[in-house]
Each structure stands twice: as C-alpha cells, then as structure tokens.
N, C-alpha and C. Protein backbone atom coordinates (compact mmCIF):
# COMPACT_ATOMS: atom_id res chain seq x y z
N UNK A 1 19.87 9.04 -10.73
CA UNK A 1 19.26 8.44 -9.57
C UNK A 1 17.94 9.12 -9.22
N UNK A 2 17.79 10.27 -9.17
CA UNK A 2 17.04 11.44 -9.05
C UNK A 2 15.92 10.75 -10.17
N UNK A 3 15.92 10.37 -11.84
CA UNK A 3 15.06 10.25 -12.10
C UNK A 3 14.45 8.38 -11.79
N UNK A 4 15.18 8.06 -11.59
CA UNK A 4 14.65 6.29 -10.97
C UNK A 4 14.09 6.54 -9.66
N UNK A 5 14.05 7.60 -8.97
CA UNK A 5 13.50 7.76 -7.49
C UNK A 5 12.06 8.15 -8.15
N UNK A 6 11.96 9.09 -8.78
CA UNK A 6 10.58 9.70 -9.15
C UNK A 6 10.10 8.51 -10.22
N UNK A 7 10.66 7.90 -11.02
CA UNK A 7 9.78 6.59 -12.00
C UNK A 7 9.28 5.89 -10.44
N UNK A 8 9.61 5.75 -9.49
CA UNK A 8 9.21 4.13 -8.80
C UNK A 8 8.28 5.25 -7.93
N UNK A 9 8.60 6.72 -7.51
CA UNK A 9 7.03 7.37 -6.97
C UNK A 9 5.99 7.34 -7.62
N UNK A 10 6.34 7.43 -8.64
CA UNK A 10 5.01 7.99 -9.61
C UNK A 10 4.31 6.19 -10.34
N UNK A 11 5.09 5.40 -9.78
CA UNK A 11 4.66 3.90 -10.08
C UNK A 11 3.93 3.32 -9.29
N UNK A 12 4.46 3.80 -8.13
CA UNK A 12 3.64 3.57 -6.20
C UNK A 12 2.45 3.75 -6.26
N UNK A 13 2.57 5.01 -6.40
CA UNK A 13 0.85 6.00 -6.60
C UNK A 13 -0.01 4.71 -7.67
N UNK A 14 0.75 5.42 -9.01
CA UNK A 14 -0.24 4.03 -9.83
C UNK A 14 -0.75 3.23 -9.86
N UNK A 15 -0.30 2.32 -8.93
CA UNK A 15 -0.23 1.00 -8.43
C UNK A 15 -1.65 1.29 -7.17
N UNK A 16 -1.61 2.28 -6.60
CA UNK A 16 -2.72 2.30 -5.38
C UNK A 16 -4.07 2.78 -6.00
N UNK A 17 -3.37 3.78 -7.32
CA UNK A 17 -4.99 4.04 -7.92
C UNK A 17 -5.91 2.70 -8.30
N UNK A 18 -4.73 2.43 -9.28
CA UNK A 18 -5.28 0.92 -9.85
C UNK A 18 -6.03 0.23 -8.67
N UNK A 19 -5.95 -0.09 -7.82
CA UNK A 19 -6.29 -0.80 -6.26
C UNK A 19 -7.79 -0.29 -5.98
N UNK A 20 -7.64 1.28 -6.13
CA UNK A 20 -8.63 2.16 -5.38
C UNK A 20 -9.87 1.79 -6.44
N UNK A 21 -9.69 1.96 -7.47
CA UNK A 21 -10.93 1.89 -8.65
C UNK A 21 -10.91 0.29 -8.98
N UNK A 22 -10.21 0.05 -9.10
CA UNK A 22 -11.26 -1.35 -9.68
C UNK A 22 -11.47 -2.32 -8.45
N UNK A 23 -11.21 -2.03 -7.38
CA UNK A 23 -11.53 -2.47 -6.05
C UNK A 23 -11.28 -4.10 -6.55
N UNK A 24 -9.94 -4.23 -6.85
CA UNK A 24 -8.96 -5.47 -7.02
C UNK A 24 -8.45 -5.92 -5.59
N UNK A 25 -8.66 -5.23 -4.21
CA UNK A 25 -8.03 -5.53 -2.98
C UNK A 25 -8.47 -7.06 -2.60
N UNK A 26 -9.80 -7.18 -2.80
CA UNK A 26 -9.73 -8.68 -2.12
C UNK A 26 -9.59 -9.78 -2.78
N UNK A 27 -9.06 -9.77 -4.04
CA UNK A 27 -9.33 -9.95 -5.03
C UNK A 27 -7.38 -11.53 -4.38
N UNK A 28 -7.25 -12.71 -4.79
CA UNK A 28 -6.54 -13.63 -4.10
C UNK A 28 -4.94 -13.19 -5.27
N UNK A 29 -5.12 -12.99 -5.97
CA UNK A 29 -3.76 -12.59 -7.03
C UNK A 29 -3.54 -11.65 -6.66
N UNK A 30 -4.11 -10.64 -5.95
CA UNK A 30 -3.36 -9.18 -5.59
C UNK A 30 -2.44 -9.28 -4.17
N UNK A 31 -3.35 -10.37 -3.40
CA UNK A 31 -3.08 -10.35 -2.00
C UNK A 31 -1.63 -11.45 -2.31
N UNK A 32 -1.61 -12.12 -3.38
CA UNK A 32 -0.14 -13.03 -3.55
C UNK A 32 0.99 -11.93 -4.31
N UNK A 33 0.28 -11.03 -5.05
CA UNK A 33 1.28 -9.90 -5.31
C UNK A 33 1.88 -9.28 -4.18
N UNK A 34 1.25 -8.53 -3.53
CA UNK A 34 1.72 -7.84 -2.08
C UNK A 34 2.52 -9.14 -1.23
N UNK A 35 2.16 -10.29 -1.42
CA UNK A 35 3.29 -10.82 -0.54
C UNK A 35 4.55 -10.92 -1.07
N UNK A 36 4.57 -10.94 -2.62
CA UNK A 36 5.67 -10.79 -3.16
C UNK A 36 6.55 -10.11 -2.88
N UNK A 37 5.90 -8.76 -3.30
CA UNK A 37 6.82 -7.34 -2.58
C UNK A 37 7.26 -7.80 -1.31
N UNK A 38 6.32 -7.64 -0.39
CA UNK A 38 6.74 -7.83 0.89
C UNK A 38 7.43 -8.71 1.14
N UNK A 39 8.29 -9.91 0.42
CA UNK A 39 9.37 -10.63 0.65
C UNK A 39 9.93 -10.63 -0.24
N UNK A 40 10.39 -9.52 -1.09
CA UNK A 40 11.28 -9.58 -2.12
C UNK A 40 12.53 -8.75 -1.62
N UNK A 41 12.27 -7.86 -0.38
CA UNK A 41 13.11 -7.10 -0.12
C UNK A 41 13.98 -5.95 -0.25
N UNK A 42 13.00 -5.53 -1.47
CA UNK A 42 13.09 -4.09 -2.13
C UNK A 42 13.36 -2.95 -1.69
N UNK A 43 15.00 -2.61 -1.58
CA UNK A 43 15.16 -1.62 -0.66
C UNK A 43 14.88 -0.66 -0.78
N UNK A 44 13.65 -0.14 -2.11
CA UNK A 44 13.42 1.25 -2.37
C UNK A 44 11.60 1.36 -2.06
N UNK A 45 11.37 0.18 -2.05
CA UNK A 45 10.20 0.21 -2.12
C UNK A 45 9.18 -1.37 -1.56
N UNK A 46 8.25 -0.89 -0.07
CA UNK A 46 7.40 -1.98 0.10
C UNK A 46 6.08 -1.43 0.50
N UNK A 47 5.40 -2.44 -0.27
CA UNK A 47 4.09 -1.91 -0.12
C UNK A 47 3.28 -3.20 0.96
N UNK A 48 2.25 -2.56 1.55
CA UNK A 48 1.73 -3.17 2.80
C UNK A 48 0.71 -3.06 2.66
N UNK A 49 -0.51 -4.30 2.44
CA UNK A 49 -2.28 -3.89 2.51
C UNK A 49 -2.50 -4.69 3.42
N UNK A 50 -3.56 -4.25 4.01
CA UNK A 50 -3.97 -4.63 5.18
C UNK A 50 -5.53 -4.45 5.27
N UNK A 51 -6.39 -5.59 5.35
CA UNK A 51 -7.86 -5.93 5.46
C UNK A 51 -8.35 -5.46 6.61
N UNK A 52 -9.12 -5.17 7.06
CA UNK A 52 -9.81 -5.17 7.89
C UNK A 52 -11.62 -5.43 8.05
N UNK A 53 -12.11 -6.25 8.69
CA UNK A 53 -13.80 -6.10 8.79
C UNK A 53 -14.71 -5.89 10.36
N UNK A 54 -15.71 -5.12 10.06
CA UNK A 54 -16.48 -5.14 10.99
C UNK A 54 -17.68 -4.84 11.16
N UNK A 55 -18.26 -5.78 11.69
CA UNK A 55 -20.14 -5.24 11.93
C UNK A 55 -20.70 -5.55 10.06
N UNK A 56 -20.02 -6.16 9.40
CA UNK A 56 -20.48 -6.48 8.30
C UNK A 56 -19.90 -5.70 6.87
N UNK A 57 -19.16 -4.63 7.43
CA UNK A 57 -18.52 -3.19 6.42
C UNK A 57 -16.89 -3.75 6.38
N UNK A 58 -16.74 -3.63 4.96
CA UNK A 58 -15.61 -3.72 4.64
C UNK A 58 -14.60 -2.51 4.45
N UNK A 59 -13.32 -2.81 4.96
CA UNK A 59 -12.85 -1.25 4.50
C UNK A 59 -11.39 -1.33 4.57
N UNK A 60 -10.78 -0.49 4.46
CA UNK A 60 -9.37 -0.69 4.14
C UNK A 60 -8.34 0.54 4.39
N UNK A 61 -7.06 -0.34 5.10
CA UNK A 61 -5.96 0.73 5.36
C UNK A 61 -4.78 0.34 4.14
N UNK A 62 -4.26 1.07 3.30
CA UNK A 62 -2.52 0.93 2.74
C UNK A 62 -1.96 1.60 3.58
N UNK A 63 -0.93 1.24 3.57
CA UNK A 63 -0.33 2.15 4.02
C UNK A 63 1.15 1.66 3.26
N UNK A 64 1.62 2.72 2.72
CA UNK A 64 3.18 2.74 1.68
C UNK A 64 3.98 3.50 2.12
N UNK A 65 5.22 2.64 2.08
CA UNK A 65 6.45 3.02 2.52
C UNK A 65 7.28 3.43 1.86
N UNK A 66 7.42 4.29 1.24
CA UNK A 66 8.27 4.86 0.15
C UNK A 66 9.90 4.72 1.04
N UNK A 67 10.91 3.89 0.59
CA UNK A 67 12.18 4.79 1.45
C UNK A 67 13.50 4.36 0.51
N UNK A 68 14.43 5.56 0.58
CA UNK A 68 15.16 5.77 -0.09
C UNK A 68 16.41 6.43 0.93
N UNK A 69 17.23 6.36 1.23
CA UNK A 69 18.39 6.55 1.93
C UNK A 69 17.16 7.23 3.34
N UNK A 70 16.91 8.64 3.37
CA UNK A 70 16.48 8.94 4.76
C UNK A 70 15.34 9.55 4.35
N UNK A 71 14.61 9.07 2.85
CA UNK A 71 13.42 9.55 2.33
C UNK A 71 12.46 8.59 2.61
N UNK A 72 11.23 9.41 3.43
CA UNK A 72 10.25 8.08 3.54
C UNK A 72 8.73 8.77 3.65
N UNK A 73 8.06 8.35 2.81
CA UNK A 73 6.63 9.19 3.08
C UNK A 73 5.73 7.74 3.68
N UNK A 74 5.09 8.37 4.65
CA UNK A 74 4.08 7.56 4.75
C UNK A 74 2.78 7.75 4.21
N UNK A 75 1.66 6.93 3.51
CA UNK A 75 0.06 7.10 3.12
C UNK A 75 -0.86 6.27 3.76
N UNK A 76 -1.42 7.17 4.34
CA UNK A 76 -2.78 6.16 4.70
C UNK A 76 -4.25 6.61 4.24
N UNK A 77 -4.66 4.90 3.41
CA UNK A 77 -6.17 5.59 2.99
C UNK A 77 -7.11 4.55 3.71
N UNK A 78 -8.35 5.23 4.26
CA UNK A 78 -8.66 4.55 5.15
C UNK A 78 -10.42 4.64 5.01
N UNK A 79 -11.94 4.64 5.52
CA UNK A 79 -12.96 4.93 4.92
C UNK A 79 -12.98 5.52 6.54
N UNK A 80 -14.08 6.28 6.76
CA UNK A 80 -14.11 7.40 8.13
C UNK A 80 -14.69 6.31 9.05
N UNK A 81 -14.49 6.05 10.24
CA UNK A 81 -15.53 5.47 11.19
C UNK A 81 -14.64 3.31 11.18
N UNK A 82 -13.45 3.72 11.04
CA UNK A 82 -12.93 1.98 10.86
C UNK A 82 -12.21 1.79 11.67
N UNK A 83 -11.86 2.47 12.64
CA UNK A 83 -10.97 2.84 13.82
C UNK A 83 -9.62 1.97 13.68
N UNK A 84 -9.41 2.12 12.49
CA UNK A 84 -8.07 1.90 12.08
C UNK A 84 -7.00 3.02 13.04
N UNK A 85 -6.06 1.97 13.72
CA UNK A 85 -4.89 2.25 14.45
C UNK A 85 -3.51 1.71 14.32
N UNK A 86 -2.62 3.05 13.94
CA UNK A 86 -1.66 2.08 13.04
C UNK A 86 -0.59 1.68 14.46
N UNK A 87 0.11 0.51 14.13
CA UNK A 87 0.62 -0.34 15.45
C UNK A 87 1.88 -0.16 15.64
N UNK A 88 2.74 0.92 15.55
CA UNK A 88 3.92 1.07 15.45
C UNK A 88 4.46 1.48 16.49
C-alpha cells in the first residue's frame, strides 16, 4: 500500500510539472481532463485548477489534494501580486 501511495505522489507532482512548463493550463483538453478527475471520485486523489484574470495578467492557483486515510498535503502555486484567496 505504502508503495501505491508514493507511485500516485510522485505522479501528482508529475502531472503539475508537466502543467508548469509547457503552460498546457488553458489549453480546452486539459481543462476537460481536470473535470474528469474532479468527477471521477478518486478517493486517493483530486486535483483542482483554477483560472484566474486581471488587469490583463494571467496567472494561476493549483491547488492538490493529496488524501489518503488522514494524509493530506495541501500545494499552492500561485505568481506574487494575484491576490489569490483560498475560500475554505
């Protein structure tokens, strides 16, 4: 179990690099991927992107939910000055 917890961390991450560099976020197949996840119901794993614009600057919050019985990391990547506020 121990090693299927660390394959799907170390897949998470992957998955956000991929995102970060080829700047695939606005991209209409990624944004139908993430809805996938997000209604597939994956009890180990959902991932959440979230757009934001303003004053003409584009920029961006993930934020990933890693959770596993009472394991849960949260990530947020965000650009400085987007006054991203998370709503919880």
């Amino acid at each position: 179990m121990n090693r299927l917890k660390s394959f799907l961390h170390h897949l998470t991450f992957l998955i956000i690099k991929l995102v970060l560099t080829t700047r695939l976020l606005y991209s209409l197949p990624l944004l139908a991927l993430n809805q996938i996840i997000a209604r597939s119901n994956l009890p180990l794993l959902a991932l959440y992107m979230r757009m934001y614009s303003a004053n003409m600057h584009k920029f961006m919050a993930i934020s990933v939910h890693w959770v596993f019985g009472d394991f849960l990391i949260d990530s947020y990547f965000a650009l400085p000055g987007d006054g991203f506020i998370e709503d919880r």
